[in-house]
C-alpha atoms as a PDB file:
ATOM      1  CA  UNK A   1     -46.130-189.379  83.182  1.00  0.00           C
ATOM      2  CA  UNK A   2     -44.300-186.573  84.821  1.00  0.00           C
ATOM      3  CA  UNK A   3     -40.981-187.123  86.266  1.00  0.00           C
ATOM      4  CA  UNK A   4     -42.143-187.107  89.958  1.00  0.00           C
ATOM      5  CA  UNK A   5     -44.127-190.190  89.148  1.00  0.00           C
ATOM      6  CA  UNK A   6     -41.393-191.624  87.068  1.00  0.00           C
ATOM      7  CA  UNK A   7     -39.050-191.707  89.987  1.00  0.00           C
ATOM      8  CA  UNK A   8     -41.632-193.345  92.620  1.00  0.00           C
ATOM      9  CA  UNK A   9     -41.845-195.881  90.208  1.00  0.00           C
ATOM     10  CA  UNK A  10     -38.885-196.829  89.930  1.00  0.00           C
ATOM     11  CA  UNK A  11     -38.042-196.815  93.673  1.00  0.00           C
ATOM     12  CA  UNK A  12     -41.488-198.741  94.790  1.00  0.00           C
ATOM     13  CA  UNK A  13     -41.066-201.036  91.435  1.00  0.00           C
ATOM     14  CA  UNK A  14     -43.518-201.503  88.987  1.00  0.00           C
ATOM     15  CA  UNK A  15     -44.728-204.554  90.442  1.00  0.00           C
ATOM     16  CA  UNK A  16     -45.318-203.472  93.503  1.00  0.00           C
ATOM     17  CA  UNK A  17     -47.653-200.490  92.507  1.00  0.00           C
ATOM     18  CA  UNK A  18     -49.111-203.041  89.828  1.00  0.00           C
ATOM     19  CA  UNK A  19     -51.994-203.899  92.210  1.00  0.00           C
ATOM     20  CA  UNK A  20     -52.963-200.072  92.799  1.00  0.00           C
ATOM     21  CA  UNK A  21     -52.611-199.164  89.492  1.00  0.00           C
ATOM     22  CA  UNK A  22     -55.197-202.058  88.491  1.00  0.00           C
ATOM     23  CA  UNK A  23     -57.502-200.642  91.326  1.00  0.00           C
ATOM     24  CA  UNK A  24     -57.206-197.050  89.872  1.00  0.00           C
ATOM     25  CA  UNK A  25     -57.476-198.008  86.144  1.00  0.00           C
ATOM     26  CA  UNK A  26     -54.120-196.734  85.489  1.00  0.00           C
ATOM     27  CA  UNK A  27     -54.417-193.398  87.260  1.00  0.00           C
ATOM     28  CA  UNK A  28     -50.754-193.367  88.945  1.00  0.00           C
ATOM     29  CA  UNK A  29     -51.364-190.000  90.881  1.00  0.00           C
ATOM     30  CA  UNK A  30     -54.168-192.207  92.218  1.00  0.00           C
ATOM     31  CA  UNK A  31     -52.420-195.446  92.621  1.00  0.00           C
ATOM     32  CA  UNK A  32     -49.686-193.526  94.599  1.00  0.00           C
ATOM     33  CA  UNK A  33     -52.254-192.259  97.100  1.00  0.00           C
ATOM     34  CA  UNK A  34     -53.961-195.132  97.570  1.00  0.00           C
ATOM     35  CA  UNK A  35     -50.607-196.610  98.408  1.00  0.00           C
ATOM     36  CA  UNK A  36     -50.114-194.249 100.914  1.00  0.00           C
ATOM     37  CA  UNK A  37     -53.610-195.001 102.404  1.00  0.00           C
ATOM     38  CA  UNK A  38     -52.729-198.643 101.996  1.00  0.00           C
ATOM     39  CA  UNK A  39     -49.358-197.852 104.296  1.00  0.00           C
ATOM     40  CA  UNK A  40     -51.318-195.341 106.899  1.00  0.00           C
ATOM     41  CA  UNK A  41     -54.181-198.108 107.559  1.00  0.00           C
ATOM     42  CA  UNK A  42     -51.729-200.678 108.140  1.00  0.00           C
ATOM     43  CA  UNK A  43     -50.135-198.709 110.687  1.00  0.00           C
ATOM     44  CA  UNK A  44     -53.129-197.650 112.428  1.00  0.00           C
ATOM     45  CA  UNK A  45     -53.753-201.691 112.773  1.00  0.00           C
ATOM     46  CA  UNK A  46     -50.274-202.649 113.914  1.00  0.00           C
ATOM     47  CA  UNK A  47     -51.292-201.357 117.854  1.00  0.00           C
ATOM     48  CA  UNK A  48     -54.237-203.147 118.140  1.00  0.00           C
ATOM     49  CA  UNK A  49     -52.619-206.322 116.445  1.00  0.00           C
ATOM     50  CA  UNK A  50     -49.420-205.670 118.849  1.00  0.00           C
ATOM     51  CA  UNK A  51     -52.338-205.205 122.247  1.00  0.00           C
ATOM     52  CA  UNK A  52     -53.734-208.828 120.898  1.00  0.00           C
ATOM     53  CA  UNK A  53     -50.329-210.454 120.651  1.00  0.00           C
ATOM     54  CA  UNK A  54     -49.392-209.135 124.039  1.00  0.00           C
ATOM     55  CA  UNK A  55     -52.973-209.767 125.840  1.00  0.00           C
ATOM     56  CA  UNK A  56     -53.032-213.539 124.097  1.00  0.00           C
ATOM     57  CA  UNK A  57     -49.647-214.644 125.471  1.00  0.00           C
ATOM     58  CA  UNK A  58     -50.077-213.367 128.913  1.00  0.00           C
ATOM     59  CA  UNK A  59     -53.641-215.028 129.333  1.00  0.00           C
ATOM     60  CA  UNK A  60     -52.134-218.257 127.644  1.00  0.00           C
ATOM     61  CA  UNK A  61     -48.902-218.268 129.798  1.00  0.00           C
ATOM     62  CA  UNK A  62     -50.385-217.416 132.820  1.00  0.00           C
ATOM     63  CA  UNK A  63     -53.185-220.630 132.406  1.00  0.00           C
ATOM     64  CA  UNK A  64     -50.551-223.330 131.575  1.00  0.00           C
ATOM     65  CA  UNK A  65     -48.653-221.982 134.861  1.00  0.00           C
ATOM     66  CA  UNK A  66     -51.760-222.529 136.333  1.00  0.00           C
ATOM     67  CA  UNK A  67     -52.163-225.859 135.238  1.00  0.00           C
ATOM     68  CA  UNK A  68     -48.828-227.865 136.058  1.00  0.00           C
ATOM     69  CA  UNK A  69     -47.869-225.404 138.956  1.00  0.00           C
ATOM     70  CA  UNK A  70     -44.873-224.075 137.015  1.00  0.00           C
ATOM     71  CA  UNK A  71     -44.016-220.628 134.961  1.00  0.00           C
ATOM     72  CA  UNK A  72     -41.936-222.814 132.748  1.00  0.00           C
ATOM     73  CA  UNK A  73     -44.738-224.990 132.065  1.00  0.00           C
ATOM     74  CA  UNK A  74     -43.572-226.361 128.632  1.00  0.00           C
ATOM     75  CA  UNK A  75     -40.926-228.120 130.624  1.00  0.00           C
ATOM     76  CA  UNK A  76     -43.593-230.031 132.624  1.00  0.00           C
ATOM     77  CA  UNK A  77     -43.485-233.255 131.206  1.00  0.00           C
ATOM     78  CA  UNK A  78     -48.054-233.205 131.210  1.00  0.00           C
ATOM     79  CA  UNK A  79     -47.392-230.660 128.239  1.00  0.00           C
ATOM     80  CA  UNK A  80     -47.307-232.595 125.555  1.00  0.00           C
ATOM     81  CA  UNK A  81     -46.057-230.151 122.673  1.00  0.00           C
ATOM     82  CA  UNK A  82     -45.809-231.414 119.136  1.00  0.00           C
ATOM     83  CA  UNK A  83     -42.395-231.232 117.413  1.00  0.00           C
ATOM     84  CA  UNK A  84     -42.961-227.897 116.031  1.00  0.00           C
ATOM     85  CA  UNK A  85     -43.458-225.964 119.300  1.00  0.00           C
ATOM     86  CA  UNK A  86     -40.727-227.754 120.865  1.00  0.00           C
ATOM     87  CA  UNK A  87     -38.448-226.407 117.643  1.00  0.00           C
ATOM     88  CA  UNK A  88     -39.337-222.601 118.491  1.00  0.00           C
ATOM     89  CA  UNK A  89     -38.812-223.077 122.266  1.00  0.00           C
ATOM     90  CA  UNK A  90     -35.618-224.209 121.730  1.00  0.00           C
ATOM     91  CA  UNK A  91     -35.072-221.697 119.413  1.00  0.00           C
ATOM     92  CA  UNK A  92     -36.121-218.954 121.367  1.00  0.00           C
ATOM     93  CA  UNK A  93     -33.926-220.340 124.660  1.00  0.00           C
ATOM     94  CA  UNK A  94     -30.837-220.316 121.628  1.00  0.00           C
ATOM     95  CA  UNK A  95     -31.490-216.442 120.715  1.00  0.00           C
ATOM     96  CA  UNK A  96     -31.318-215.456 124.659  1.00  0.00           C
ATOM     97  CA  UNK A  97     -28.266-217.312 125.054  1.00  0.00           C
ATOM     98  CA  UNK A  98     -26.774-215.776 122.160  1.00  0.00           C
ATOM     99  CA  UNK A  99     -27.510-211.932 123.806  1.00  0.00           C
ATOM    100  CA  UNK A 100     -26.512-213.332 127.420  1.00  0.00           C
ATOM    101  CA  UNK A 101     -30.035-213.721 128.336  1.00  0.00           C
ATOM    102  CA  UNK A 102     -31.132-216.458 130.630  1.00  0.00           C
ATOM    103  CA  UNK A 103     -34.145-218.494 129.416  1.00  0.00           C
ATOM    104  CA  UNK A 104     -36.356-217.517 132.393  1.00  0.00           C
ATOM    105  CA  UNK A 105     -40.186-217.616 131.842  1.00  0.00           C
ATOM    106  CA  UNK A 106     -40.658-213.979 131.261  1.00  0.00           C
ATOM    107  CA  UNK A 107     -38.176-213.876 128.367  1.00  0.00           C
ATOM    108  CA  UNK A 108     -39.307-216.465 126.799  1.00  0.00           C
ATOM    109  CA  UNK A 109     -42.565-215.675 126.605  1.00  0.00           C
ATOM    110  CA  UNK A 110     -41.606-212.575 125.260  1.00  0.00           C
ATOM    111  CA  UNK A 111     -39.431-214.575 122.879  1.00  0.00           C
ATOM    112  CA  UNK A 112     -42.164-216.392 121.294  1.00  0.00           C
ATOM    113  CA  UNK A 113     -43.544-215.211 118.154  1.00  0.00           C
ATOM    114  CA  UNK A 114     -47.431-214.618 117.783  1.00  0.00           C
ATOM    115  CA  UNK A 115     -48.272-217.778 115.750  1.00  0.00           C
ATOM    116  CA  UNK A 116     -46.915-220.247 118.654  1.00  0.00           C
ATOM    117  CA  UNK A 117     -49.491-218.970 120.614  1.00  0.00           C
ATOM    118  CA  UNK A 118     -52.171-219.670 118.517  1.00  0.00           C
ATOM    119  CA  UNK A 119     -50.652-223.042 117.686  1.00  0.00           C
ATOM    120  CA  UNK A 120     -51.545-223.962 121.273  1.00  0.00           C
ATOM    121  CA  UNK A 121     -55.160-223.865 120.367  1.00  0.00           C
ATOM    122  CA  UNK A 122     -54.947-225.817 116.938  1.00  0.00           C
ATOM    123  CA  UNK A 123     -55.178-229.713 116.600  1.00  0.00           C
ATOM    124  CA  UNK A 124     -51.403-230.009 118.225  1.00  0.00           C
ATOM    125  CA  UNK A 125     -50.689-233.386 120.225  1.00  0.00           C
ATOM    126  CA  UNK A 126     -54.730-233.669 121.457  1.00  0.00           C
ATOM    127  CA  UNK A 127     -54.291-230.475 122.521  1.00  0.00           C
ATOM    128  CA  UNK A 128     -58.233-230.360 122.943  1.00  0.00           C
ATOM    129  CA  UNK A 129     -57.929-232.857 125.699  1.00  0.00           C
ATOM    130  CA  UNK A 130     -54.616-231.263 126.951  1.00  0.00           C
ATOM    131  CA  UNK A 131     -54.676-227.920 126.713  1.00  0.00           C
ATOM    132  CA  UNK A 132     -57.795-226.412 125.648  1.00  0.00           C
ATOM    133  CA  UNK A 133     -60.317-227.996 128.010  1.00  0.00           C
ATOM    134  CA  UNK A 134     -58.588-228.042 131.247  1.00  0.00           C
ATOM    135  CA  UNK A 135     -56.457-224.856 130.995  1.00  0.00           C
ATOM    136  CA  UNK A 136     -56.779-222.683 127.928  1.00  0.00           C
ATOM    137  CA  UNK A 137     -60.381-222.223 127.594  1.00  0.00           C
ATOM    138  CA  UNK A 138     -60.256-220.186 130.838  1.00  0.00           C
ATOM    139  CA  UNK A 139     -57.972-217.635 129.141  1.00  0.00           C
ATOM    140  CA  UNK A 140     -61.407-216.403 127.120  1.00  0.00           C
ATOM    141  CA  UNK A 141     -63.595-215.896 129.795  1.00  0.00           C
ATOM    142  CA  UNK A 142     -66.106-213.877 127.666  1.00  0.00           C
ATOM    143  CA  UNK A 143     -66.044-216.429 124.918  1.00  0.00           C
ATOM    144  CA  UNK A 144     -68.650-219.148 124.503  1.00  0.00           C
ATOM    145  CA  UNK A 145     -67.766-221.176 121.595  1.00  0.00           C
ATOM    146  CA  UNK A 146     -65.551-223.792 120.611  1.00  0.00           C
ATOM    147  CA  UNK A 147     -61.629-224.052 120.336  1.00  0.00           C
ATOM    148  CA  UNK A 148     -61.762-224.505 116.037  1.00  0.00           C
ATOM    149  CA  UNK A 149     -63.637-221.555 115.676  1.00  0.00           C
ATOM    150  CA  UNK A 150     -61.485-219.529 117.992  1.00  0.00           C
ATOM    151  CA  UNK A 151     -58.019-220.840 116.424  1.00  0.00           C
ATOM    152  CA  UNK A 152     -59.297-219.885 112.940  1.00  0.00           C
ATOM    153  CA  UNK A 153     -60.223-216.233 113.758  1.00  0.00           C
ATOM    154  CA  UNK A 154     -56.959-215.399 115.088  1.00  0.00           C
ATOM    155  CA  UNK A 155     -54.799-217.234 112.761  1.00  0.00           C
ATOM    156  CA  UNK A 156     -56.798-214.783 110.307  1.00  0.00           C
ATOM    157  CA  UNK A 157     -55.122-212.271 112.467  1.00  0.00           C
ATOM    158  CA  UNK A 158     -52.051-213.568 112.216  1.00  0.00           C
ATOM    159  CA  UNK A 159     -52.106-213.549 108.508  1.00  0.00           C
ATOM    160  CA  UNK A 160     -53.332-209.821 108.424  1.00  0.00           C
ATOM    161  CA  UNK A 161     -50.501-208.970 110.432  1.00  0.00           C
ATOM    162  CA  UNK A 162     -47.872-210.838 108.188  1.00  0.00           C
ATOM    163  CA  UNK A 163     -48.957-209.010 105.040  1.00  0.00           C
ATOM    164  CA  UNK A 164     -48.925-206.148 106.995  1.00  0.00           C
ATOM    165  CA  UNK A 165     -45.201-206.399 108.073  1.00  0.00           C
ATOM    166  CA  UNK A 166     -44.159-207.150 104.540  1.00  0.00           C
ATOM    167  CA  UNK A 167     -45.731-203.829 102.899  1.00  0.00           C
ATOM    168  CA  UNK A 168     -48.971-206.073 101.299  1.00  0.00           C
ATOM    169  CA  UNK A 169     -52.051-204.613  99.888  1.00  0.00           C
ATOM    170  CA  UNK A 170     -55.034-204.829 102.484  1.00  0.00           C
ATOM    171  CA  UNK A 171     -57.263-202.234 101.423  1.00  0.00           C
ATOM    172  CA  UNK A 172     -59.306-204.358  99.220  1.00  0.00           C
ATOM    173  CA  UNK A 173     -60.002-206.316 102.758  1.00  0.00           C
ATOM    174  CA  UNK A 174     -62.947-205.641 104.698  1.00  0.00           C
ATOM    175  CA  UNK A 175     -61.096-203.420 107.289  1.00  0.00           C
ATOM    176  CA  UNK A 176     -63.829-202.405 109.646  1.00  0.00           C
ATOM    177  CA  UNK A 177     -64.765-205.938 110.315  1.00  0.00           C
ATOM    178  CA  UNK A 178     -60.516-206.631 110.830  1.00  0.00           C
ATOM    179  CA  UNK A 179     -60.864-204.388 112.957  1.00  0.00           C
ATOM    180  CA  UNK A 180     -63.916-205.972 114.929  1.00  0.00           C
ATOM    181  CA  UNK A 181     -62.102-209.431 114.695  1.00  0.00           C
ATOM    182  CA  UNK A 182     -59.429-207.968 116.630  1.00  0.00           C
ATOM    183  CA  UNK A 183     -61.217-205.818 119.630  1.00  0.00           C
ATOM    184  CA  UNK A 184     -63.469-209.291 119.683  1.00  0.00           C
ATOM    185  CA  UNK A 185     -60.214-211.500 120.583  1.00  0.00           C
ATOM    186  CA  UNK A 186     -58.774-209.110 123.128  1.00  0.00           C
ATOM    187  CA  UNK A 187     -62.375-208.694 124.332  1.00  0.00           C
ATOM    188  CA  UNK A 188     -62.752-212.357 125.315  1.00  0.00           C
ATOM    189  CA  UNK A 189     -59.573-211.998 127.346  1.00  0.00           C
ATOM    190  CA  UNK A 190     -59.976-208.838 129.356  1.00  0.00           C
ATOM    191  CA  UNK A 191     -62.661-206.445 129.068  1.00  0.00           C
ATOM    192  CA  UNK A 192     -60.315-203.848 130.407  1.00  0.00           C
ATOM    193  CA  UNK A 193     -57.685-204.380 127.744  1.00  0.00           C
ATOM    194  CA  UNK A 194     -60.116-204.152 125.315  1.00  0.00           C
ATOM    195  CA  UNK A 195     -61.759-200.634 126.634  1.00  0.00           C
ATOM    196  CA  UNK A 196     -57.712-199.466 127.048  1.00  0.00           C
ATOM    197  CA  UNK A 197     -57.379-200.212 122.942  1.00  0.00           C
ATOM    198  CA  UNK A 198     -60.724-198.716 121.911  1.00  0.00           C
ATOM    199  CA  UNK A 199     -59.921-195.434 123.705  1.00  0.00           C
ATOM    200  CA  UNK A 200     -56.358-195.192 121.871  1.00  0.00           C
ATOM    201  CA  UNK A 201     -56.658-197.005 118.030  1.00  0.00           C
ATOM    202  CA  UNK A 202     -57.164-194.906 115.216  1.00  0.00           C
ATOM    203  CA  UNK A 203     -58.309-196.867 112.785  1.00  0.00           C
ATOM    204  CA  UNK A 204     -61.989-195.856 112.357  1.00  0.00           C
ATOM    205  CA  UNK A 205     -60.953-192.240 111.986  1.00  0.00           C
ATOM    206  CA  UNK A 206     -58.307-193.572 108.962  1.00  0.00           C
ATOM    207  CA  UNK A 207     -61.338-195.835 107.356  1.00  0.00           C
ATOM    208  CA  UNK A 208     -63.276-192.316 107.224  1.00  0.00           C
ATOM    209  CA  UNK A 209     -60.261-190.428 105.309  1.00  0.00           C
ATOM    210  CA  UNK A 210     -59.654-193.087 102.701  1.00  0.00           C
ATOM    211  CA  UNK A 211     -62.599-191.221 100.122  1.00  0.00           C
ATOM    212  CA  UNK A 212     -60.417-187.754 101.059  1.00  0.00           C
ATOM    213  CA  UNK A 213     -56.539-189.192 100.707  1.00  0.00           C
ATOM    214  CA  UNK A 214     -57.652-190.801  97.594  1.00  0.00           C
ATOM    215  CA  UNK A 215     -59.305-188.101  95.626  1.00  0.00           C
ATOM    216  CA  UNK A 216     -55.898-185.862  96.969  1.00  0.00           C
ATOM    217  CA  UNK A 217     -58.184-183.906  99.372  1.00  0.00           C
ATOM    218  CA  UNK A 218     -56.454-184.642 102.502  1.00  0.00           C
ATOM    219  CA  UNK A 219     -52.945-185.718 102.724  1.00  0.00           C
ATOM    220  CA  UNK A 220     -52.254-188.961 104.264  1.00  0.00           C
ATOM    221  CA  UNK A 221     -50.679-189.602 108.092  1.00  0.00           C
ATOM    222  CA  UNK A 222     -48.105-192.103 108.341  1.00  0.00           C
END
């Protein structure tokens, strides 16, 4: 191993590159490109991921205002949020405070992470009753199925995003269909949004350079 190779090593770790060096039988030149394919495919997903997270919210906020007549419907005492929710909304109000921000409904929303959104259309506090049938279903206006099935394919999401954040191998995933997962979700929620990502994502055109970045023909973009 030449000393180039012996210094990436020791600054990614072993057992980091461990997973790419199992996927390239040993071939560390190899390993270290598919790394950086690993690293430029991630990025390529992180705006459509960051268009669903935005789009999602919105729809969901702007449904629940509907609903009770409120923006700062989780105050309303017909929203019924189980413990957990009412955990991150308070901890959300806390880290405005502690920047001398008021908790208005635009903040907060802001505020809230990705996987209290979806939380709203999981089991919750009979949130199928509460929150799915009379308000949040109306969010997906070009989706036809049911609330379980819906939950599940964008917690996937969410998870695909977290190993993304923390530097995780995804490129033994099936990207392309990631990728449809995602334009699906925003799709049900706003054709227009949907159209607005298609026109400006780049992941397709990084799926068809992983063969190139890998054998060392084309360098990769991140």
């Amino acid at each position: 191993m030449d000393e180039e190779f012996e210094g990436l090593l020791a600054a990614f770790s072993a057992a980091r590159m461990e997973p790419y060096l199992k996927h390239c039988n040993g071939d560390v030149a190899k390993a270290f490109r598919l790394y950086a394919w690993n690293v430029e495919v991630s990025a390529a997903l992180n705006g459509p991921l960051g268009c669903l997270e935005v789009v999602l919210r919105n729809a969901l906020h702007e449904r629940l205002a509907a609903m009770v007549g409120r923006s700062d419907w989780w105050l309303d005492r017909r929203v019924n949020l189980h413990d957990v929710a009412k955990g991150l909304l308070a901890d959300a109000a806390t880290k405005l405070a502690k920047h001398g921000k008021p908790a208005v409904p635009d903040a907060m929303v802001a505020e809230l992470h990705l996987g209290f959104w979806i939380a709203l259309l999981g089991k919750g506090s009979n949130y199928e009753t509460t929150l799915w049938r009379p308000a949040l279903r109306h969010a997906f206006p070009n989706y036809s199925g049911g609330r379980r099935d819906l939950h599940w394919r964008l917690d996937t999401m969410r998870l695909l995003r977290n190993r993304i954040s923390h530097a995780e191998p995804i490129h033994q995933r099936h990207i392309k269909a990631d990728h449809g997962t995602i334009l699906d979700l925003i799709g049900y929620i706003s054709p227009p949004a949907v159209e607005y990502v298609r026109r400006h994502d780049r992941v397709e055109h990084v799926l068809r350079r992983r063969r190139a970045v890998c054998d060392g023909d084309a360098d990769p973009e991140f």
